[in-house]
Protein backbone atom coordinates (compact mmCIF):
# COMPACT_ATOMS: atom_id res chain seq x y z
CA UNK A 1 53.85 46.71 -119.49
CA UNK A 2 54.02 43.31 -120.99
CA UNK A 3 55.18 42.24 -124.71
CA UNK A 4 56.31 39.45 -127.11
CA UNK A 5 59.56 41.09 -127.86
CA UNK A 6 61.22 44.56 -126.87
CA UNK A 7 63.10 46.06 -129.38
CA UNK A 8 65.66 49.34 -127.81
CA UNK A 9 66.07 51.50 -131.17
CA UNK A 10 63.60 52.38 -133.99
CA UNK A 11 66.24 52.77 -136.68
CA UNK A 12 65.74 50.42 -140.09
CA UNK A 13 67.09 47.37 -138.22
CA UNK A 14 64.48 47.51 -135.40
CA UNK A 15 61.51 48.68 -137.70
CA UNK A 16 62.10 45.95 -140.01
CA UNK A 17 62.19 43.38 -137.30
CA UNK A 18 59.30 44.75 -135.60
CA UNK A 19 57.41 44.85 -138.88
CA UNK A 20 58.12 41.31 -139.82
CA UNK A 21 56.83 40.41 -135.91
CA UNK A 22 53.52 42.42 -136.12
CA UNK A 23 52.80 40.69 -139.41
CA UNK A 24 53.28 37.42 -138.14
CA UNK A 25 51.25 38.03 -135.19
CA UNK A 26 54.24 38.01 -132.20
CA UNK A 27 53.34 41.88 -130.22
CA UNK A 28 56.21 43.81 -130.22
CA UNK A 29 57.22 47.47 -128.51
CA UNK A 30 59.89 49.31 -130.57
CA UNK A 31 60.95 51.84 -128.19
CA UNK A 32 63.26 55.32 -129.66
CA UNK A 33 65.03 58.18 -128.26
CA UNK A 34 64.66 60.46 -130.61
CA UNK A 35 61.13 61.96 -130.96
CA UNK A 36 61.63 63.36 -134.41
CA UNK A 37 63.62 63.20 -137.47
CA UNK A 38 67.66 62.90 -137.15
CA UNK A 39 69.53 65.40 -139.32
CA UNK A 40 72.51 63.30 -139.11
CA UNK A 41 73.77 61.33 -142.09
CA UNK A 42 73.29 57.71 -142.28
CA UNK A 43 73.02 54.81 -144.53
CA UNK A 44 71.11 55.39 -147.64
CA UNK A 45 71.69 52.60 -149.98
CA UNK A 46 69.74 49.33 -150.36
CA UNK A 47 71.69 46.18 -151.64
CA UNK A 48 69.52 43.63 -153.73
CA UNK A 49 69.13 41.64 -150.85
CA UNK A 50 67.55 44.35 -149.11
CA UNK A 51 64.79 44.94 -151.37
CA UNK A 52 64.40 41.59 -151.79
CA UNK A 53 63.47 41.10 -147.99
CA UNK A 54 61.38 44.86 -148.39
CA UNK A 55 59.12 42.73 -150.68
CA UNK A 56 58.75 40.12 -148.18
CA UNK A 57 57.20 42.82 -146.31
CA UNK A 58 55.43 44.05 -148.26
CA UNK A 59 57.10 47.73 -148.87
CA UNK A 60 59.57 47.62 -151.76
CA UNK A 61 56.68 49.42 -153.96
CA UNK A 62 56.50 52.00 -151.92
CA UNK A 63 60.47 51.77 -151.25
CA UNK A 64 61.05 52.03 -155.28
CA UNK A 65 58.49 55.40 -155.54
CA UNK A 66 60.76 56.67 -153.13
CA UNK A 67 64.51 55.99 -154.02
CA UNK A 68 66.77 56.23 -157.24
CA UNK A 69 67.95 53.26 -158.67
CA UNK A 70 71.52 52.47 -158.94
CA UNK A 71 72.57 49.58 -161.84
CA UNK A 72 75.65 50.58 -162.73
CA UNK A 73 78.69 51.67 -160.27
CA UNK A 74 81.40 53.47 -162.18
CA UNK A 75 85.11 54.27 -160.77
CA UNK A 76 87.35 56.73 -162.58
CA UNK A 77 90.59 57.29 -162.30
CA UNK A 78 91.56 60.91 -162.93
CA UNK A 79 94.79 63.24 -162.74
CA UNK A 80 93.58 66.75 -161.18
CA UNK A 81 93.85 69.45 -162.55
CA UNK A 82 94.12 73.13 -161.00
CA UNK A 83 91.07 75.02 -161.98
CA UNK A 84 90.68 72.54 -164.91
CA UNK A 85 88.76 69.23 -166.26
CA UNK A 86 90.46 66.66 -164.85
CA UNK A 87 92.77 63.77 -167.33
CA UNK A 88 90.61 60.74 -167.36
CA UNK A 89 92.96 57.83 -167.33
CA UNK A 90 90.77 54.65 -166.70
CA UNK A 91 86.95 53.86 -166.25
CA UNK A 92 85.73 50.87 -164.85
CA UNK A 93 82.01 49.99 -165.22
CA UNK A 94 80.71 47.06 -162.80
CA UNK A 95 76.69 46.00 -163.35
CA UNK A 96 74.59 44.50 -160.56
CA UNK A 97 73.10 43.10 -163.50
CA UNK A 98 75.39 40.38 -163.71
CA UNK A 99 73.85 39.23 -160.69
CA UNK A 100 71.06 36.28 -161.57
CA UNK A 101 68.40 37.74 -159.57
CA UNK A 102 65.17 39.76 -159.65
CA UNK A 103 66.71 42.15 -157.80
CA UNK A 104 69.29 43.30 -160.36
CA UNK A 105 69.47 46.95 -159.25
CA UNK A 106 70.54 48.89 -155.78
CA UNK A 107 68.62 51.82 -154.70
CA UNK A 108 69.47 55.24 -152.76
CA UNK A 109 66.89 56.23 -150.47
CA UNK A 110 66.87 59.34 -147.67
CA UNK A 111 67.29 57.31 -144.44
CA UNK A 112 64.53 58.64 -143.01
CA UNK A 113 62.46 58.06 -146.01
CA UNK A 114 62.56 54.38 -145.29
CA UNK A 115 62.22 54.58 -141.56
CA UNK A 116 58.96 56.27 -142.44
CA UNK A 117 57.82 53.73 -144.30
CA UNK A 118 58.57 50.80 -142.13
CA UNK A 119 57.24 52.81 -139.42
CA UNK A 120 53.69 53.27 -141.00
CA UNK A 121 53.73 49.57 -142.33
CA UNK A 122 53.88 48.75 -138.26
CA UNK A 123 51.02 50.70 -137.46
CA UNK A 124 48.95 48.76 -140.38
CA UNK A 125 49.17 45.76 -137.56
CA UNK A 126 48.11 48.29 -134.20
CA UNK A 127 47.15 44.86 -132.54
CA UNK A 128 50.55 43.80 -132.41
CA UNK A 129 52.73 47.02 -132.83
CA UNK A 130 53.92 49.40 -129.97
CA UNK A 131 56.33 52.15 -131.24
CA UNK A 132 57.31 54.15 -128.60
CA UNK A 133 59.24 57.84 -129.59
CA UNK A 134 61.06 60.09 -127.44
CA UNK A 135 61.79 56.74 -125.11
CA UNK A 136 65.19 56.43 -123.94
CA UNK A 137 66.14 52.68 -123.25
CA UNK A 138 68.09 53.09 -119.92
CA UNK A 139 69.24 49.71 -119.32
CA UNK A 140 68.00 46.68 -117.42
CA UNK A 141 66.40 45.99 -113.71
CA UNK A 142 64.96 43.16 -112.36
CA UNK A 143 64.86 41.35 -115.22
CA UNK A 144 63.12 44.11 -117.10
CA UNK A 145 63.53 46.52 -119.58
CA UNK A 146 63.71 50.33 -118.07
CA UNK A 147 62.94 52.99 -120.12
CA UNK A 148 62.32 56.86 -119.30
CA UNK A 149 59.48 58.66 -121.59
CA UNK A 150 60.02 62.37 -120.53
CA UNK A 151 59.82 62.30 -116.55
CA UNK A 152 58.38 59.12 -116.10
CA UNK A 153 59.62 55.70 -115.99
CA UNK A 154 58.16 52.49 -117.33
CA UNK A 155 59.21 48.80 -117.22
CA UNK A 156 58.66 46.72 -119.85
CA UNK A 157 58.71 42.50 -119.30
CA UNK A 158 59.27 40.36 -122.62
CA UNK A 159 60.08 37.29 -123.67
CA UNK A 160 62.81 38.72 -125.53
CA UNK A 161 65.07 41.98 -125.48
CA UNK A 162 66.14 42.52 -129.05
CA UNK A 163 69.28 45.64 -128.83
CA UNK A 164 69.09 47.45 -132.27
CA UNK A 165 70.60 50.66 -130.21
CA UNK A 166 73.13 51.58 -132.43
CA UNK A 167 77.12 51.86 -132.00
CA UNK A 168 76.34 52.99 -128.22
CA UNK A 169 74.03 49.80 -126.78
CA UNK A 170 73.14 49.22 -123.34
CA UNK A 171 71.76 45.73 -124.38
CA UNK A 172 75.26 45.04 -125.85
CA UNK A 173 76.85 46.07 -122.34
CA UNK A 174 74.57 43.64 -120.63
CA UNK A 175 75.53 41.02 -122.46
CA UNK A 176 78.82 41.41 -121.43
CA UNK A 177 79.98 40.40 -125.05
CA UNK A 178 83.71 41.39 -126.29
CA UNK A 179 84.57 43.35 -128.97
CA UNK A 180 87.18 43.26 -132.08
CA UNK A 181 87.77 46.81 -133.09
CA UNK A 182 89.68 48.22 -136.05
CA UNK A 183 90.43 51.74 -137.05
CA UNK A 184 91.71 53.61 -140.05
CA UNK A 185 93.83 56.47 -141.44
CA UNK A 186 91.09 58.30 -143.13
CA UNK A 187 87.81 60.17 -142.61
CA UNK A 188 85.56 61.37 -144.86
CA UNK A 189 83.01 64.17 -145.14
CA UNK A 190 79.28 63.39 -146.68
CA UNK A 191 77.01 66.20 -147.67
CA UNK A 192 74.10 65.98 -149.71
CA UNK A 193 73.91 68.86 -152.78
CA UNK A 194 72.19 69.11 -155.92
CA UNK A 195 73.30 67.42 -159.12
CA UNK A 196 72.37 67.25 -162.71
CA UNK A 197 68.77 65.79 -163.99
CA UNK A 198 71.75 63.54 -166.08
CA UNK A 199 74.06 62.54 -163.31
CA UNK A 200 71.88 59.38 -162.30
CA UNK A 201 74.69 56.30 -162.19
CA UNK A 202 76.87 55.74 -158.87
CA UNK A 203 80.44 57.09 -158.94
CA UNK A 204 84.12 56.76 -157.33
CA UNK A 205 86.47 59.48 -158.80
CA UNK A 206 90.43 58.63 -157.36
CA UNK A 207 93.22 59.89 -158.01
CA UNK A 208 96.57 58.69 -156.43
CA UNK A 209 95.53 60.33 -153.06
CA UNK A 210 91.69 61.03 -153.42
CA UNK A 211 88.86 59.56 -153.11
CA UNK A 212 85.03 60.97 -154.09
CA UNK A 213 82.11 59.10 -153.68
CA UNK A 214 78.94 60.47 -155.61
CA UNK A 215 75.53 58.14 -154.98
CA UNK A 216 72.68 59.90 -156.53
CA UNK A 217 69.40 60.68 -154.68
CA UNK A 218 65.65 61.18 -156.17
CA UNK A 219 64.90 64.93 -156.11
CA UNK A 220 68.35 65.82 -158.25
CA UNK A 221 70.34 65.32 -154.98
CA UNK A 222 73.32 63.33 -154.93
CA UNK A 223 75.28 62.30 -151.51
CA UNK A 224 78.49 62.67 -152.05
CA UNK A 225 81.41 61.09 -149.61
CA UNK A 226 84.99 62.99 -149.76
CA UNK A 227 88.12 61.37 -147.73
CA UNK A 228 90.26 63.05 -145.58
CA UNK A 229 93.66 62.31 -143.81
CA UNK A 230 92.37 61.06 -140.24
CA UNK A 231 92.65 64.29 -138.30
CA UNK A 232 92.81 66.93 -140.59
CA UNK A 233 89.32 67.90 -140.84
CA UNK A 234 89.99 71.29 -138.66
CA UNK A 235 92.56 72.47 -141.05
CA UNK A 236 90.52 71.62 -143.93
CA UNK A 237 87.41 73.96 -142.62
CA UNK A 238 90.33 76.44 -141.33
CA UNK A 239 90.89 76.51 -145.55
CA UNK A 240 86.91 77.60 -145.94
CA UNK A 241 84.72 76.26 -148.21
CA UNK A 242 86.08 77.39 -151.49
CA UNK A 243 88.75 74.78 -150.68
CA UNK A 244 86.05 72.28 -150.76
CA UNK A 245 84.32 73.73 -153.82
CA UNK A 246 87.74 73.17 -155.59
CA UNK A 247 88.14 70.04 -154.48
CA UNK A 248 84.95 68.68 -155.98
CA UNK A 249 84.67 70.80 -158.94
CA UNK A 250 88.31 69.49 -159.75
CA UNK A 251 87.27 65.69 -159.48
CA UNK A 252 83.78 65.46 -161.00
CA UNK A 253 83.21 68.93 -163.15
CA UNK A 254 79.38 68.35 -163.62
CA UNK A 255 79.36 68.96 -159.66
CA UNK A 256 81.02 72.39 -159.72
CA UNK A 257 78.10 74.35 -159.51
CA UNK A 258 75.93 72.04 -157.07
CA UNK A 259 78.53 72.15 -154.50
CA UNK A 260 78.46 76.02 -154.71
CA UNK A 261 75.06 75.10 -153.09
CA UNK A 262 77.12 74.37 -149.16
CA UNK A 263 76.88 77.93 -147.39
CA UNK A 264 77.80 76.66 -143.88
CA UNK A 265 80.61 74.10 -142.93
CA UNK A 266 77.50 72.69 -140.62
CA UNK A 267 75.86 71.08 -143.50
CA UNK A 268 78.96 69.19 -144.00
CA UNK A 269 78.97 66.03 -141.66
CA UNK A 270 82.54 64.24 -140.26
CA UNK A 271 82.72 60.42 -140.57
CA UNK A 272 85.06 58.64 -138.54
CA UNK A 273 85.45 54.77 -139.99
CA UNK A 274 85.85 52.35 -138.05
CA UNK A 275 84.44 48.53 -137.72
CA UNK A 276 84.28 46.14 -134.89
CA UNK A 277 82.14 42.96 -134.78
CA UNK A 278 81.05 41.31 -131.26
CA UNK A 279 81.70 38.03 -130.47
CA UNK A 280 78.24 36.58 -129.63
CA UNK A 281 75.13 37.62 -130.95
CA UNK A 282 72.83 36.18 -128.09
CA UNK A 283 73.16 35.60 -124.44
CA UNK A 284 70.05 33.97 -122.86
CA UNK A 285 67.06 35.97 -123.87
CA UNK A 286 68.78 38.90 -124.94
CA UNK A 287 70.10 39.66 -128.82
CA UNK A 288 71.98 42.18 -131.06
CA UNK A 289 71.12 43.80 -134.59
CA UNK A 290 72.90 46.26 -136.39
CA UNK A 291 75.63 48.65 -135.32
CA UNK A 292 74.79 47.00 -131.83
CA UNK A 293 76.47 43.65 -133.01
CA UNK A 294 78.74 45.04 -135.66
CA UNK A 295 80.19 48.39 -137.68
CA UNK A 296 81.26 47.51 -141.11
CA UNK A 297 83.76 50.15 -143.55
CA UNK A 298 81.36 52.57 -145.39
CA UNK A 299 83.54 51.81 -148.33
CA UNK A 300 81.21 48.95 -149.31
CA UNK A 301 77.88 50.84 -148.22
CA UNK A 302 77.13 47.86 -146.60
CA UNK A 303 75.80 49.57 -143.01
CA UNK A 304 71.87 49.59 -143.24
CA UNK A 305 71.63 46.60 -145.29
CA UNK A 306 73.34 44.19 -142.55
CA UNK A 307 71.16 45.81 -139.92
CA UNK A 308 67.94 44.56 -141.91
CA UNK A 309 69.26 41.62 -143.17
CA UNK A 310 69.85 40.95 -139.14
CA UNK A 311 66.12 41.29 -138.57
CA UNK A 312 65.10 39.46 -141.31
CA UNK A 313 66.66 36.41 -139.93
CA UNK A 314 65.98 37.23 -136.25
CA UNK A 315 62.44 38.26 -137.21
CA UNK A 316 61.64 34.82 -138.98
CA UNK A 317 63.14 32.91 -136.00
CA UNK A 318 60.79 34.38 -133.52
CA UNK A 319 57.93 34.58 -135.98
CA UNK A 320 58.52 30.37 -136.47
CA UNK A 321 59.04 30.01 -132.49
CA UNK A 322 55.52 31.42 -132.05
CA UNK A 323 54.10 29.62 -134.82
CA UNK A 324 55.63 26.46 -133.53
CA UNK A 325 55.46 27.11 -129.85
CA UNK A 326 58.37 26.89 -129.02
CA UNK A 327 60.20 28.71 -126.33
CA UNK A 328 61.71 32.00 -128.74
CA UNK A 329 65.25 32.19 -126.42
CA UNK A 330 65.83 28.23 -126.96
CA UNK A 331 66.19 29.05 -130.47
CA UNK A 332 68.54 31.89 -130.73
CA UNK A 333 71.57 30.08 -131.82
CA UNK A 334 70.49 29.74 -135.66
CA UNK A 335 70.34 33.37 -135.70
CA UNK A 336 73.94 34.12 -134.78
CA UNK A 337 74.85 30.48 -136.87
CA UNK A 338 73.52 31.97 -139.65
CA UNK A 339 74.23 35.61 -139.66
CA UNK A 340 77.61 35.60 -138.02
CA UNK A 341 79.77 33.83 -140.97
CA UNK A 342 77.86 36.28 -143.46
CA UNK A 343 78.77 39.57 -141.41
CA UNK A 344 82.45 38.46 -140.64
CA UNK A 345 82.82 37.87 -144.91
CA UNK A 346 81.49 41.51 -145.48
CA UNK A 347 83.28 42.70 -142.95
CA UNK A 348 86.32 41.75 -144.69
CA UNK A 349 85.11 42.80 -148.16
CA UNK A 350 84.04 46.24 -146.78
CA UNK A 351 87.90 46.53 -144.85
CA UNK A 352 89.54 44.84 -147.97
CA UNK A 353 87.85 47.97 -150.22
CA UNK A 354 88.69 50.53 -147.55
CA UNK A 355 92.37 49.19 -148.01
CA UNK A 356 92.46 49.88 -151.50
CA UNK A 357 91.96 53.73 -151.56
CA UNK A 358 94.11 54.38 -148.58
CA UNK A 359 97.61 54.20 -149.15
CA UNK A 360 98.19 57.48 -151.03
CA UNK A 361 100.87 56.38 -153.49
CA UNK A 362 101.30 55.87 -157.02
CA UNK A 363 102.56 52.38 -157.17
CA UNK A 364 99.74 51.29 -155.26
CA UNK A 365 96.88 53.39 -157.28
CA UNK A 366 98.80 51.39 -160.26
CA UNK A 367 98.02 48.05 -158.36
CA UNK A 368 94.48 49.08 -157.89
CA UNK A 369 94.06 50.13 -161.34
CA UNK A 370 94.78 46.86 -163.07
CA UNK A 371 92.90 44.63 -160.51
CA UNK A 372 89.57 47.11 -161.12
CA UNK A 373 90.41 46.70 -164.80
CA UNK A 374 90.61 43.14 -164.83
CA UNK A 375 87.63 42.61 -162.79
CA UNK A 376 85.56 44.07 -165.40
CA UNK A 377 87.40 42.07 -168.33
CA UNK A 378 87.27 38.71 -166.35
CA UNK A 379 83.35 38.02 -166.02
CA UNK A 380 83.87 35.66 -163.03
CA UNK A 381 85.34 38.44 -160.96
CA UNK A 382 82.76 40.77 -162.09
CA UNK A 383 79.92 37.89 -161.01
CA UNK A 384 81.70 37.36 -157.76
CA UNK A 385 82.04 40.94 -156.28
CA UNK A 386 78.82 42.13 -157.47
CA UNK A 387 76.95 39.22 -156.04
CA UNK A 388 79.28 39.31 -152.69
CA UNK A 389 78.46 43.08 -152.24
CA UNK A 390 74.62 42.60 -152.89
CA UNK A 391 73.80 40.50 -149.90
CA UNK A 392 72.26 37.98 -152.48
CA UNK A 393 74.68 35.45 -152.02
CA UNK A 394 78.37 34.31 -151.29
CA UNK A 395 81.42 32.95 -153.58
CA UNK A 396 84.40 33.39 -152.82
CA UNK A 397 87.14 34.71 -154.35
CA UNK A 398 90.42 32.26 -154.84
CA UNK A 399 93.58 31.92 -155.32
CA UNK A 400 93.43 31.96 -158.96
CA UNK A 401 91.30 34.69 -159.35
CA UNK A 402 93.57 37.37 -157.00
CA UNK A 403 96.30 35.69 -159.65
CA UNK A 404 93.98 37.01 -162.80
CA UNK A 405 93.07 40.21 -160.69
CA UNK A 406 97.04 40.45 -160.11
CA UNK A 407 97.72 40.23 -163.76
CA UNK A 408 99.84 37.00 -162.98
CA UNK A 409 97.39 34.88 -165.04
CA UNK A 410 95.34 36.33 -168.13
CA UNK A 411 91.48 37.34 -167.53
CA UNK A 412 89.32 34.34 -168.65
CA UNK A 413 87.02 34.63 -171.26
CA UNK A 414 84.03 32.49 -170.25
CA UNK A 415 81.15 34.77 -169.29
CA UNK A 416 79.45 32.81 -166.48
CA UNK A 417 75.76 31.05 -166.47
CA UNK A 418 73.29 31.90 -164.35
CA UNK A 419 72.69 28.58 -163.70
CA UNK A 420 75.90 28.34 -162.23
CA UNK A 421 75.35 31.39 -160.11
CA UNK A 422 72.24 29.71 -158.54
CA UNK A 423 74.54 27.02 -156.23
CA UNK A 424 76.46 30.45 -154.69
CA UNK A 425 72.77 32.70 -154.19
CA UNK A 426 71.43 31.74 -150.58
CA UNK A 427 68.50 29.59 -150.21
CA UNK A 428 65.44 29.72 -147.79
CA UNK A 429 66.88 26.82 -146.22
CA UNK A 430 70.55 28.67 -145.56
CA UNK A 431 68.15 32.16 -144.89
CA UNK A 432 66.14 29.71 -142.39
CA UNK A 433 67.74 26.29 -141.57
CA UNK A 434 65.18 26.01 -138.29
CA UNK A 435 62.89 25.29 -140.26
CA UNK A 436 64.15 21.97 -141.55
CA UNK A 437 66.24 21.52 -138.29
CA UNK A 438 69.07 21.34 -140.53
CA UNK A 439 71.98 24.47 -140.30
CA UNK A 440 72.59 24.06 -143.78
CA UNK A 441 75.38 25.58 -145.67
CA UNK A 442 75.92 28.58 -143.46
């Protein structure tokens, strides 16, 4: 078998890139292991920036009918109580409509929600679309990729071997690339349960030593996200789950009923954080997307979107090559020039955010408390880590303002233009600086 561009892994990344190809006219053969729906959790939020390049392909409609919109992101800071309302000591609201952009919301979608989607927006271009399931990508021979579907075994020749396998990547082992790896002192747990029709803004309730993230989902579901101590996670089910309904019902009361709704420890899935980034994104005709090239901090819910953001790059590279004629692997380079820098910066805002719920002490929670207050009172910090965190665009935070968010200097009271927000949002010519022949500010 013969194609444009092999793609190992039909997860967002890969459908989005193959998507983009198809539509563009560059044949493509997405081949996945898994032959039907995962149960496992995985990313379910959609940055701006995500749903901006959704419209690009055409699918944010459908996208929106499917997902519940997050504007707002709230984080409250609670004493718990024993079998009580918890003391609310501090709320923090931060908007994503400070951002100066269309795309002024998030969105929480099911995973596979979107994979379906993408996936039927692939067949729409048959001509040029090959989607392979129950294919497991076994590696490389002769030049070739090898892939087993049931008993038999195929090999597929391309022009180029895209690897959007996931955290385990045969493409990535190829390549021969090294990896920086970081770990943590905390897990987490994420199970989806039902919430209140009313219960529709995203939520972090902390206390000195806790941490509970609630993201609501259409249908009256809401994924939730509770840390652990790294390692304790077979004590904690040893406790049953009343210890869990406790837990929640103690931290976010509107929630104590829903989570009444777990009846097996089995719905409840363990996340271990960590994050490691490679250090080259191409060798010769063979590239990385995703969790294959990098694993960012959930902290930031940041995941998904840098897996499609990937392929919208990579995917407008090859699509441009074609168009062009130009040989796609002489090319590669602009894709790692341009999304390298970008993944490295939210790797560091996704480990920077994991940092601040994970020392379990009071002095610190009293740290964190009057940097997430003065980030809403200063408008430039607000502007900043919104816009940062929604893929949009990048400014970066200085010296002065970890002074204002430090409460050395006061907050300043200047809400900020969006006409000065335009020079930080990314252009089509730092999104795509082949097509001038210029890198750009990257």
């Amino acid at each position: 078998m013969k194609t444009d561009v092999f793609i190992a892994g039909g997860g967002v990344g890969g459908l989005a890139l193959a998507v983009k190809l198809a539509s563009r006219g560059v044949h493509v053969t997405v081949v996945e292991q898994l032959a039907k729906k995962s149960s496992a959790y995985k990313g379910e939020l959609l940055q701006p920036k995500t749903l901006a390049i959704l419209d690009t392909l055409n699918v944010l409609a459908e996208t929106e009918a499917n997902g519940h919109v997050i504007d707002q992101l709230r984080f409250l800071e609670v004493e718990r109580q024993a079998h009580d309302h918890p003391n609310e000591i501090q709320l923090t609201e931060l908007n994503y409509s400070r951002v100066a952009s269309k795309y002024d919301h998030s969105l929480m979608v099911p995973h596979e929600t979107t994979k379906d989607i993408l996936r039927e927006k692939g067949a729409a271009y048959a001509e040029h679309f090959n989607y392979l399931a129950g294919t497991r990508f076994l590696g490389f021979e002769n030049g070739m990729a090898k892939v087993r579907q049931k008993k038999s075994i195929q090999y597929i020749e391309a022009d180029v071997y895209v690897g959007a396998e996931g955290r385990s990547s045969p493409t990535r082992e190829a390549m021969n690339v090294r990896v920086k790896r970081r770990d943590y002192n905390h897990h987490f747990l994420t199970v989806t349960i039902p919430r209140p029709s009313d219960f529709t803004k995203g939520k972090m309730v902390t206390t000195a030593d806790q941490f509970l993230g609630l993201f609501p989902l259409p249908d009256q579901q809401v994924r939730t996200v509770y840390l652990i101590k790294a390692g304790t996670f077979k004590q904690i089910k040893e406790r049953g789950l009343p210890y869990l309904y406790q837990a929640y019902s103690e931290l976010e009361p509107e929630l104590s009923e829903g989570v009444r709704a777990i009846q097996d420890w089995k719905a409840v899935q363990l996340m271990i954080p960590f994050t490691y980034h490679v250090d080259s994104y191409y060798r010769g005709n063979l590239a990385l997307i995703g969790d294959a090239a990098h694993t960012v901090h959930p902290m930031a819910g940041e995941g998904m979107n840098l897996a499609i953001q990937d392929a919208d790059v990579l995917g407008e590279l090859l699509a441009w090559c074609r168009e062009q004629g130009e040989p796609f692997h002489k090319h590669l380079h602009y894709y790692e020039d341009v999304r390298k820098p970008r993944v490295e910066f939210l790797l560091n805002i996704s480990h920077l955010s994991a940092l601040v719920y994970s020392l379990p002490y009071q002095w610190w929670r009293n740290i964190r408390r009057r940097a997430m207050q003065r980030m809403y009172d200063d408008d430039e910090l607000h502007v900043k880590q919104m816009l940062n965190i929604s893929g949009l665009g990048k400014w970066n935070f200085t010296l002065v303002d970890r002074a204002i968010q430090g409460s050395i200097l006061p907050a300043r009271s200047k809400k900020v233009s969006d006409r000065k927000q335009q020079q930080f949002l990314f252009s089509e010519a730092e999104d795509y600086p082949w097509r001038t022949l210029q890198k750009g500010k990257v």
